[in-house]
Protein backbone atom coordinates (compact mmCIF):
# COMPACT_ATOMS: atom_id res chain seq x y z
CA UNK A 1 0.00 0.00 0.00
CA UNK A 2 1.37 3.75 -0.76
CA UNK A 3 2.15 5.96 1.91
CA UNK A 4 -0.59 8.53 0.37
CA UNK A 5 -3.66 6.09 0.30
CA UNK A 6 -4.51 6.91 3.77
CA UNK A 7 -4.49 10.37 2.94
CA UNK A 8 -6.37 9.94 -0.24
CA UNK A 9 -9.05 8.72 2.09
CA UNK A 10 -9.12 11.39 3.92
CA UNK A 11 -9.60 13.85 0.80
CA UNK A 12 -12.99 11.95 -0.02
CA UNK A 13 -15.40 14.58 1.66
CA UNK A 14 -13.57 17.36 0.27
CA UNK A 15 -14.03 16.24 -3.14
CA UNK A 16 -17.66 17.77 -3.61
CA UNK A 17 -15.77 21.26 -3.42
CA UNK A 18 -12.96 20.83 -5.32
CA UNK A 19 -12.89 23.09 -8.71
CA UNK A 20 -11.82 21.54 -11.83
CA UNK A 21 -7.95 22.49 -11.66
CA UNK A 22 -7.50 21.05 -8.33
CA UNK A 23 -8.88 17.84 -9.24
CA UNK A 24 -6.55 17.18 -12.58
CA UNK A 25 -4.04 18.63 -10.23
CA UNK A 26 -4.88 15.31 -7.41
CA UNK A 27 -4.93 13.29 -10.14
CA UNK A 28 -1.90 14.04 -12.06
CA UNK A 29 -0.60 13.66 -8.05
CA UNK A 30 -2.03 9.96 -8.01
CA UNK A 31 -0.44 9.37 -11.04
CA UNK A 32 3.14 10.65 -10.90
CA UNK A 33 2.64 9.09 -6.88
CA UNK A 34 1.30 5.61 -8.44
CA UNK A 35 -0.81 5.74 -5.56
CA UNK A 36 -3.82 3.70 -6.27
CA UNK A 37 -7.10 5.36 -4.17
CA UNK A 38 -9.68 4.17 -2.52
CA UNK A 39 -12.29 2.66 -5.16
CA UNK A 40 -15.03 5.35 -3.29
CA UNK A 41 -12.22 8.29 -3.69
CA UNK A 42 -12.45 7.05 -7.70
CA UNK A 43 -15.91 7.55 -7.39
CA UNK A 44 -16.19 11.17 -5.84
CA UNK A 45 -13.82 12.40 -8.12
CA UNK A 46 -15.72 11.23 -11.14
CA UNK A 47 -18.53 12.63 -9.59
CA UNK A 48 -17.41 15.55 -8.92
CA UNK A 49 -15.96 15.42 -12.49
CA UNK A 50 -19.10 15.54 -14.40
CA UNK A 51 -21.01 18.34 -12.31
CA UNK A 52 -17.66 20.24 -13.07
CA UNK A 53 -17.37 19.61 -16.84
CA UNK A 54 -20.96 21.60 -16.84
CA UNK A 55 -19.91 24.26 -15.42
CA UNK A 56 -16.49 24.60 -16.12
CA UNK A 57 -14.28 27.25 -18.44
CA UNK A 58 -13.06 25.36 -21.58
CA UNK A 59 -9.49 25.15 -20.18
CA UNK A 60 -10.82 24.07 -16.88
CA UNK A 61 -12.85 21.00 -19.26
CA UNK A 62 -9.13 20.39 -20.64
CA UNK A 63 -7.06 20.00 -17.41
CA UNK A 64 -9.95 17.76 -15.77
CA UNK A 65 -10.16 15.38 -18.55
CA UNK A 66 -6.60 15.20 -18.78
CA UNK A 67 -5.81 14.82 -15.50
């Protein structure tokens, strides 16, 4: 298990007010950490994800989708 998957747990009920930068920025994170989250931190984040995408600037679209 990753050091960061405990705390990757603990960023599940801030998820819900994350923008759309700071999520592809915790997922680039995750990636670049191969830390592999909680299957319920997965799915917040997509989640979170789609109510963002509608809302979001067209960069903003960009960095979430490829975080």
């Amino acid at each position: 298990m990753p050091l960061v998957t405990p705390q990757l747990a603990a960023v599940e009920p801030w998820i819900p007010r994350l923008s759309a930068r700071i999520m592809s920025q915790l997922q680039w994170a995750m990636v670049a950490l191969r830390a592999a989250p909680p299957p319920e931190v997965l799915r917040a984040l997509s989640r979170q994800g789609a109510r963002e995408l509608r809302r979001a600037a067209p960069r903003e679209c960009a960095q979430l989708v490829w975080g």
